[in-house]
Each structure stands twice: as C-alpha cells, then as structure tokens.
C-alpha atoms as a PDB file:
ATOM      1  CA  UNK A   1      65.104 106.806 116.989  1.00  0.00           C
ATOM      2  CA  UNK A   2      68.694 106.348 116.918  1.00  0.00           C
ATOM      3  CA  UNK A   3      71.642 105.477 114.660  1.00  0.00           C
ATOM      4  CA  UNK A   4      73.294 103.325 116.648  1.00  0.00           C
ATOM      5  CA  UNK A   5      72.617  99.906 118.135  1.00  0.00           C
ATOM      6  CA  UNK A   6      70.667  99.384 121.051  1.00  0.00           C
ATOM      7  CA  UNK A   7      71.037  96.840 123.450  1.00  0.00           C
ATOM      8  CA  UNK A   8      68.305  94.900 121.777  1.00  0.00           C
ATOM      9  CA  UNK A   9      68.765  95.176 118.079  1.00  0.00           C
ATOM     10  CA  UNK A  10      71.244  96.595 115.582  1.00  0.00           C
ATOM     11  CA  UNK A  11      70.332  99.942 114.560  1.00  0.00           C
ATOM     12  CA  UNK A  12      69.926 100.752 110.701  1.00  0.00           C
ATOM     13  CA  UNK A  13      73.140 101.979 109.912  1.00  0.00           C
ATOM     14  CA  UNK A  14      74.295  98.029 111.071  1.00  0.00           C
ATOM     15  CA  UNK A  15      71.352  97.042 109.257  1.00  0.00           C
ATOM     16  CA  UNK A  16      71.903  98.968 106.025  1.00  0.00           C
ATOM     17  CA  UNK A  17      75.592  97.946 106.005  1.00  0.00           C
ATOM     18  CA  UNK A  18      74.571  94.060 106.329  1.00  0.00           C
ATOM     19  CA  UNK A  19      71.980  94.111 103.694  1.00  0.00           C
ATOM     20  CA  UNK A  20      73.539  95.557 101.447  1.00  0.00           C
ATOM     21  CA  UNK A  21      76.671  93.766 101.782  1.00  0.00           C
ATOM     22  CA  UNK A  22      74.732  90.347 101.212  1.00  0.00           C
ATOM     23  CA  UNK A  23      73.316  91.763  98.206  1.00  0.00           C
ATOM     24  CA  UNK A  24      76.736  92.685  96.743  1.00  0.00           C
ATOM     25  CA  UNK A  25      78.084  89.793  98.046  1.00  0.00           C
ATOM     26  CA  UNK A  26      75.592  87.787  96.029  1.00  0.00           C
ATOM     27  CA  UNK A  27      75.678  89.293  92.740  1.00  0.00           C
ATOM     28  CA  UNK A  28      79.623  88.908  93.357  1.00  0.00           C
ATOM     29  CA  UNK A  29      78.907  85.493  93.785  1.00  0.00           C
ATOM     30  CA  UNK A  30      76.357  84.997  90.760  1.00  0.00           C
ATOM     31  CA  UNK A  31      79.012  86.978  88.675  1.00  0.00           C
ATOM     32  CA  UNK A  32      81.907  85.181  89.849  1.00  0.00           C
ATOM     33  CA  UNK A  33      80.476  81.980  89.471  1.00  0.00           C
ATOM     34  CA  UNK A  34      79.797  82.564  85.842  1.00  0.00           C
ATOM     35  CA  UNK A  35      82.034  84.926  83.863  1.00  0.00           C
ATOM     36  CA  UNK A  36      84.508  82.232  83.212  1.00  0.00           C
ATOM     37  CA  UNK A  37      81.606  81.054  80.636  1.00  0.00           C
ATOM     38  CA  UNK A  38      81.447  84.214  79.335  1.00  0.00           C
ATOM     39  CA  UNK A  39      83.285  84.297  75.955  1.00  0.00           C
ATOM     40  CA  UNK A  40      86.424  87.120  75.579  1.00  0.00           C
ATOM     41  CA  UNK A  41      84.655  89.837  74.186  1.00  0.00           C
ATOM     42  CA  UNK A  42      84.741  93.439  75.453  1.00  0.00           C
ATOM     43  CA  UNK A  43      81.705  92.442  77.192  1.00  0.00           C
ATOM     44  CA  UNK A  44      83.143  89.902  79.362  1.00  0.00           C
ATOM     45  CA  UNK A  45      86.096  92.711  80.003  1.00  0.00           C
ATOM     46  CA  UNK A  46      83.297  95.181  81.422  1.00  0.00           C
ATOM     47  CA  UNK A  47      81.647  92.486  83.585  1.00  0.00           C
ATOM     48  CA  UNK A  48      85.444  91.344  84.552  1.00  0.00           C
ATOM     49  CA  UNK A  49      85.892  94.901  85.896  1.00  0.00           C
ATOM     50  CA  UNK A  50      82.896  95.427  87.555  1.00  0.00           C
ATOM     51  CA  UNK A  51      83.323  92.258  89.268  1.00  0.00           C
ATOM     52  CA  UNK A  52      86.704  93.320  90.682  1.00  0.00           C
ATOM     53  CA  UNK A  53      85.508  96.951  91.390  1.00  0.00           C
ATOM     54  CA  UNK A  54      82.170  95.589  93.166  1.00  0.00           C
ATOM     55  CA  UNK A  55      85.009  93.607  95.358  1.00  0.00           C
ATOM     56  CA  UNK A  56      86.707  96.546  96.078  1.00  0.00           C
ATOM     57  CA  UNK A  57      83.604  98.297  97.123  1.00  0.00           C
ATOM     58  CA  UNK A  58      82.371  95.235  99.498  1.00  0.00           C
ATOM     59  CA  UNK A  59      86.091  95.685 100.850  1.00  0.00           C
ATOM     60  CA  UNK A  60      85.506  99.470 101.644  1.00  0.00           C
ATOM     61  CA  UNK A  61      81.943  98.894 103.242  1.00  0.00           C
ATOM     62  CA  UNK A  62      83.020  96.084 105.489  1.00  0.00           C
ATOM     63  CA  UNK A  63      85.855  98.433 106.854  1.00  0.00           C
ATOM     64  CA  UNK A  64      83.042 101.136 107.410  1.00  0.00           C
ATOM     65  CA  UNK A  65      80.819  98.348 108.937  1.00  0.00           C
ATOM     66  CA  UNK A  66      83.776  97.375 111.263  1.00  0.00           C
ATOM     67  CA  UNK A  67      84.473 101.025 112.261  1.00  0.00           C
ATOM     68  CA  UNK A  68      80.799 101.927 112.859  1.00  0.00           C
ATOM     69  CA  UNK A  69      80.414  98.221 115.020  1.00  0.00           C
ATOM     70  CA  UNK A  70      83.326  99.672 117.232  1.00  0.00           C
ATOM     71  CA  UNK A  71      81.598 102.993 117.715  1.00  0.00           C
ATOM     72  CA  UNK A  72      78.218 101.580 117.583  1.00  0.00           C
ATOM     73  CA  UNK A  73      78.487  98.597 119.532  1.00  0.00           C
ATOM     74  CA  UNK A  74      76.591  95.378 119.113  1.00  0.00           C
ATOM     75  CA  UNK A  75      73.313  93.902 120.926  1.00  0.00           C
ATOM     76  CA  UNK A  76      73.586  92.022 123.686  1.00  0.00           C
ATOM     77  CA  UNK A  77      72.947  87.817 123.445  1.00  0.00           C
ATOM     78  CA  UNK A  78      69.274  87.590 123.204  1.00  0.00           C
ATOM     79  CA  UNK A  79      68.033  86.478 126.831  1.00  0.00           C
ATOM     80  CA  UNK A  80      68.141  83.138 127.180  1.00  0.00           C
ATOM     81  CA  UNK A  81      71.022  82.402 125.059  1.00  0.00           C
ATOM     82  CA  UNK A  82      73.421  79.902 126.259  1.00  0.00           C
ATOM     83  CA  UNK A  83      76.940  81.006 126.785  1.00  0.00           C
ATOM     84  CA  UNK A  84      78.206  78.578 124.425  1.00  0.00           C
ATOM     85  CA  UNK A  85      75.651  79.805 121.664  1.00  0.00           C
ATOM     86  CA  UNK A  86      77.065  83.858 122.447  1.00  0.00           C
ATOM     87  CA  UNK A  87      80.638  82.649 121.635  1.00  0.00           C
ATOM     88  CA  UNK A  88      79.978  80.855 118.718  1.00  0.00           C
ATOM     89  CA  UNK A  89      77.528  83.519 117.335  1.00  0.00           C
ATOM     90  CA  UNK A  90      80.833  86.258 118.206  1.00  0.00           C
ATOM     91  CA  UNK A  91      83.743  83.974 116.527  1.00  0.00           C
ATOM     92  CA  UNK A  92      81.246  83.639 113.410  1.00  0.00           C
ATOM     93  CA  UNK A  93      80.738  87.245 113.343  1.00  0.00           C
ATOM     94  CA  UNK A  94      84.622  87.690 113.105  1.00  0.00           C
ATOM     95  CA  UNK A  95      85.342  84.630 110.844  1.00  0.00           C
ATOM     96  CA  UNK A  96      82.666  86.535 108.487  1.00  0.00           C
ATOM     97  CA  UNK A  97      84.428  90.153 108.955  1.00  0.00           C
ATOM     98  CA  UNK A  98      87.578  88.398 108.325  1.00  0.00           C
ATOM     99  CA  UNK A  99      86.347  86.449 104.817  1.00  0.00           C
ATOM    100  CA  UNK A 100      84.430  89.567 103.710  1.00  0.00           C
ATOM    101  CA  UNK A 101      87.934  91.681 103.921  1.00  0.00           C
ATOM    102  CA  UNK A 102      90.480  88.595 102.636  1.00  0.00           C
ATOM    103  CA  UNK A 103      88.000  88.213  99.506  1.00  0.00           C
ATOM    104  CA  UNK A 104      88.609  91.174  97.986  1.00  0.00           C
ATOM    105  CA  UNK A 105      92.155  91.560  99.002  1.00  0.00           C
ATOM    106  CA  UNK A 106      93.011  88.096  97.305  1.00  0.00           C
ATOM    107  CA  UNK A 107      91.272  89.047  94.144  1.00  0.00           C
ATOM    108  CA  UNK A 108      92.790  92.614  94.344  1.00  0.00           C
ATOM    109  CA  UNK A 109      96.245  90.335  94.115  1.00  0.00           C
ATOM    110  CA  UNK A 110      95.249  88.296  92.293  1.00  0.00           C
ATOM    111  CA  UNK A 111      94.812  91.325  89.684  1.00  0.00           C
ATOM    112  CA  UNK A 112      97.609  92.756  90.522  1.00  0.00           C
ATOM    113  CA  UNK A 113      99.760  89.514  90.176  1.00  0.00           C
ATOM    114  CA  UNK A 114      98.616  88.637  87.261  1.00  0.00           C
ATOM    115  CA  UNK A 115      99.999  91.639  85.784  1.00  0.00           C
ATOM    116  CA  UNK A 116      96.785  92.853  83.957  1.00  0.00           C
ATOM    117  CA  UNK A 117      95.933  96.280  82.299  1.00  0.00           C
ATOM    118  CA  UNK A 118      95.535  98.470  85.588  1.00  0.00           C
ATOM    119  CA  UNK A 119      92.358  98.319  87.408  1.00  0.00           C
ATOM    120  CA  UNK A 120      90.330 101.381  87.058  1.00  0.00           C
ATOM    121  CA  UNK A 121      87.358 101.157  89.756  1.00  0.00           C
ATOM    122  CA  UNK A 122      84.038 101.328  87.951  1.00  0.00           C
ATOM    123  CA  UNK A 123      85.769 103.303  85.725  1.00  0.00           C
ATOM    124  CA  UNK A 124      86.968 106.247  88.060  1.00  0.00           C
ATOM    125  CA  UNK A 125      90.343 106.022  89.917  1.00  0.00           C
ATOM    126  CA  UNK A 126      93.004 103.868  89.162  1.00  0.00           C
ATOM    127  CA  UNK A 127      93.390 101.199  91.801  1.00  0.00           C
ATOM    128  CA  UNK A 128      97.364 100.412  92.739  1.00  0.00           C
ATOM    129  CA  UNK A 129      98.648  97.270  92.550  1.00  0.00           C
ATOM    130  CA  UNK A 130      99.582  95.395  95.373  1.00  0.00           C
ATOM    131  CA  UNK A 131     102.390  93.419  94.077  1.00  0.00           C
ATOM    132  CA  UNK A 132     104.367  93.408  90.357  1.00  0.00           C
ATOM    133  CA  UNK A 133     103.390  90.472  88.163  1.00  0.00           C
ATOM    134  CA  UNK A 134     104.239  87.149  89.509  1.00  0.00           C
ATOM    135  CA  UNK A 135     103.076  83.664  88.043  1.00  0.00           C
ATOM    136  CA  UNK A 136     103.117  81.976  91.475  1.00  0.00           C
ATOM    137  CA  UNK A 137     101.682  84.872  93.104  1.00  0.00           C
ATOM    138  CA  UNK A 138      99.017  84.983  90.909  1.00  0.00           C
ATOM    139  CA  UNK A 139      98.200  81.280  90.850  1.00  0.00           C
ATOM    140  CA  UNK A 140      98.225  81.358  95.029  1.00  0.00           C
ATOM    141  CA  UNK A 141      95.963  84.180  95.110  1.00  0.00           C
ATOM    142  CA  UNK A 142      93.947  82.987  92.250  1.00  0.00           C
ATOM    143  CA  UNK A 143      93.265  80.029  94.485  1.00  0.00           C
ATOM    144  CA  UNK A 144      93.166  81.274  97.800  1.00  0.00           C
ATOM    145  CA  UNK A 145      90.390  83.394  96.074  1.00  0.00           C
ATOM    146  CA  UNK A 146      88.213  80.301  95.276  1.00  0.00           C
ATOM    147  CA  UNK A 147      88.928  79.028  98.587  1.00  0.00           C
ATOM    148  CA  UNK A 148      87.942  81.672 100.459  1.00  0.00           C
ATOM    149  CA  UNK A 149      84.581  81.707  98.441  1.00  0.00           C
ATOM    150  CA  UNK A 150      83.694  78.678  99.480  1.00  0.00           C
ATOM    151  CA  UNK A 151      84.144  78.954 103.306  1.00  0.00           C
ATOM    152  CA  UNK A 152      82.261  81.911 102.736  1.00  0.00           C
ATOM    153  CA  UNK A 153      79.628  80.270 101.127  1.00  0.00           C
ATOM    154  CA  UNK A 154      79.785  77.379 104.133  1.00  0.00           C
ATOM    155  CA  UNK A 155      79.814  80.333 107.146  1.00  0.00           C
ATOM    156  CA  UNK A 156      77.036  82.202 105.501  1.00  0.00           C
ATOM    157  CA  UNK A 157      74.572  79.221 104.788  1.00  0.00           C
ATOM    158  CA  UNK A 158      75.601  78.245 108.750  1.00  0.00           C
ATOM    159  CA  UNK A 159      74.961  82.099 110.027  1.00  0.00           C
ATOM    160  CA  UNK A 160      71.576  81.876 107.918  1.00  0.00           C
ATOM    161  CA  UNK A 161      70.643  78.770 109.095  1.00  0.00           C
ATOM    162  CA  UNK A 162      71.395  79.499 112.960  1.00  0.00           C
ATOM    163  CA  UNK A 163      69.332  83.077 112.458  1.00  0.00           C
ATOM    164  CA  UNK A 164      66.066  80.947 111.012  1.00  0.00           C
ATOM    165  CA  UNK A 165      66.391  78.180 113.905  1.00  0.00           C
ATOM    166  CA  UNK A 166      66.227  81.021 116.535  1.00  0.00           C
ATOM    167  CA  UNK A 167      63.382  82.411 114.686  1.00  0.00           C
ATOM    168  CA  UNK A 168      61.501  79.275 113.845  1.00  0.00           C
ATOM    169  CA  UNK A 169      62.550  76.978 116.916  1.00  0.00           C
ATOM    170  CA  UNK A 170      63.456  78.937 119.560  1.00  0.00           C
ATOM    171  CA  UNK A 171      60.910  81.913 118.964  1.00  0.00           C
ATOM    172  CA  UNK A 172      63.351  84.444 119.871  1.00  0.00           C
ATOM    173  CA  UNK A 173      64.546  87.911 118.126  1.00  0.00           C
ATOM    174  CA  UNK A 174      67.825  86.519 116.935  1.00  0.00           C
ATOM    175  CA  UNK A 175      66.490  87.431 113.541  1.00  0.00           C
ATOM    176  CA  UNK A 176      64.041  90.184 113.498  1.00  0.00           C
ATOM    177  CA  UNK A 177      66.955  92.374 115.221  1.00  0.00           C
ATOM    178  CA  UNK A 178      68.594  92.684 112.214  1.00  0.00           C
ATOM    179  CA  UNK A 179      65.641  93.055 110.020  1.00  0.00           C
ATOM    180  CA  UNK A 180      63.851  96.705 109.272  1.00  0.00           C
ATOM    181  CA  UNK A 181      61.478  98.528 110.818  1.00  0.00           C
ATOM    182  CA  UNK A 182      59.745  98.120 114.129  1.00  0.00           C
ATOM    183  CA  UNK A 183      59.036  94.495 114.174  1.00  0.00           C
ATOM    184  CA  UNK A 184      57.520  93.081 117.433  1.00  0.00           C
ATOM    185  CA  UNK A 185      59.949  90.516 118.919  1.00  0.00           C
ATOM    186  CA  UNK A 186      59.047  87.071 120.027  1.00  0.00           C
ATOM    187  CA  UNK A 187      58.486  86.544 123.642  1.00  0.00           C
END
C-alpha cells in the first residue's frame, strides 16, 4: 500500500486530509451559524474561541493538504471523462483550496480588527494579530467572512452533487476514489 496517490484514486493521507476537513468544516459551519444566538456568557466566549481556533486549524490542514497534493499528486480524470468535465472538476478543486484558506484568514482579521482580547488557540499559543483595530476593517472582513461562507456552502453542495451524479448516473469511480478502503470501482 502506499501513502501517496495513485493514478486511480487518492491515497489516504488525501483522503484523511479531506474528511476530516469536511467534518471541521461542518461543525464550523453548525457553530458559526448559531453562536450569534448564544447569549454573552462565558460560555458563548469558550465556543467563540473554539470557533476561531477550529478556523485556524482548518487553515493549517488545508496548507498541509496543498503541500502533500504537490508532492503527492492527484488521480488522473476517470476514463471517459470529457475534457470539459476534467477542467471544471480542476478549477473547483482550486476555487475550494482557495475558500478553505480565505475563510479562516478573514475571520483571523476579522479578530484581529476588531481589536478583541488576543486570540489564544484552543487555549495554547497566542495567535498574532494581523492588523491593529480598525472599525472598517473589521466590518469588511466581518462580511467578506459571511460571504465567503456562502460560496462555500454553494461550491461544496455543487462538488457533492457532481461526485453522486458520477456515482449514481454515470457508474464511474469519481466517488469511491476518495472514499476508504479497497472499494471495487464501477466498470
């Protein structure tokens, strides 16, 4: 067995790195979504800074995801696929790389705009702030944040979507690639 990725599926370090980024991704959401319901007691402060320090470690995994798809390479198109399918399945894959880092960077400004208590990453090591406190900085970022959220949201429910119609419709291994284990692909 190897690490890496084979020509026909992502190995599971890829795999690993991808799962476990949509799980953090989606309790980020879930969180996100609903701590601004959350009355200010120290409680909400401790699920405020998890929040932000779960974003910080999404940030730090997608880099390592990133590094390890440059070393590890990626699968080919499954055969069959057209041309015009490969390219849109690569420019989603980058739009997605690209969200998953400007996320957490926004809200990391937006913390540090805001000019907040400093950020101490679940706890541990004090995280520096990217800019001083700025109103208009904070608002931008604030909403960029949001923003960015929902394309996310919008790329993600399209990546899923294209991964189940290769599976269900087009009886290929666009989606088993990517799942655990030795699955037998479609033929």
């Amino acid at each position: 067995m190897t690490w890496k990725n084979t020509a026909d599926r992502w190995g599971p370090v890829s795999q690993l790195l991808h799962w476990l980024i949509v799980l953090l991704v989606l309790v980020l959401a879930i969180v996100g979504l609903t701590m601004g319901e959350l009355p200010k007691t120290p409680k909400y402060f401790w699920v405020y800074t998890m929040h932000k320090s779960t974003g910080i470690t999404v940030l730090v995994l997608v880099l390592v995801r990133i590094a390890w798809r440059l070393y590890a390479g990626a699968p080919k198109p499954v055969p069959g696929t057209p041309t015009w399918q490969a390219r849109i399945a690569s420019l989603t894959h980058f739009a997605l790389y690209a969200l998953l880092l400007a996320m957490p960077l926004s809200g990391w400004l937006y913390d540090s705009a805001s000019g907040l208590r400093p950020f101490r990453w679940y706890g541990l090591a004090e995280m520096p702030k990217l800019s001083a406190p700025n109103e208009g900085l904070s608002e931008l970022s604030h909403d960029a944040h949001e923003l960015l959220f929902w394309v996310l949201v919008a790329l993600v429910v399209m990546h899923a979507a294209a991964a189940f119609y290769h599976h269900l419709f087009q009886n290929d291994a666009t989606l088993t690639r990517m799942l655990p284990g030795r699955r037998r692909t479609p033929e």
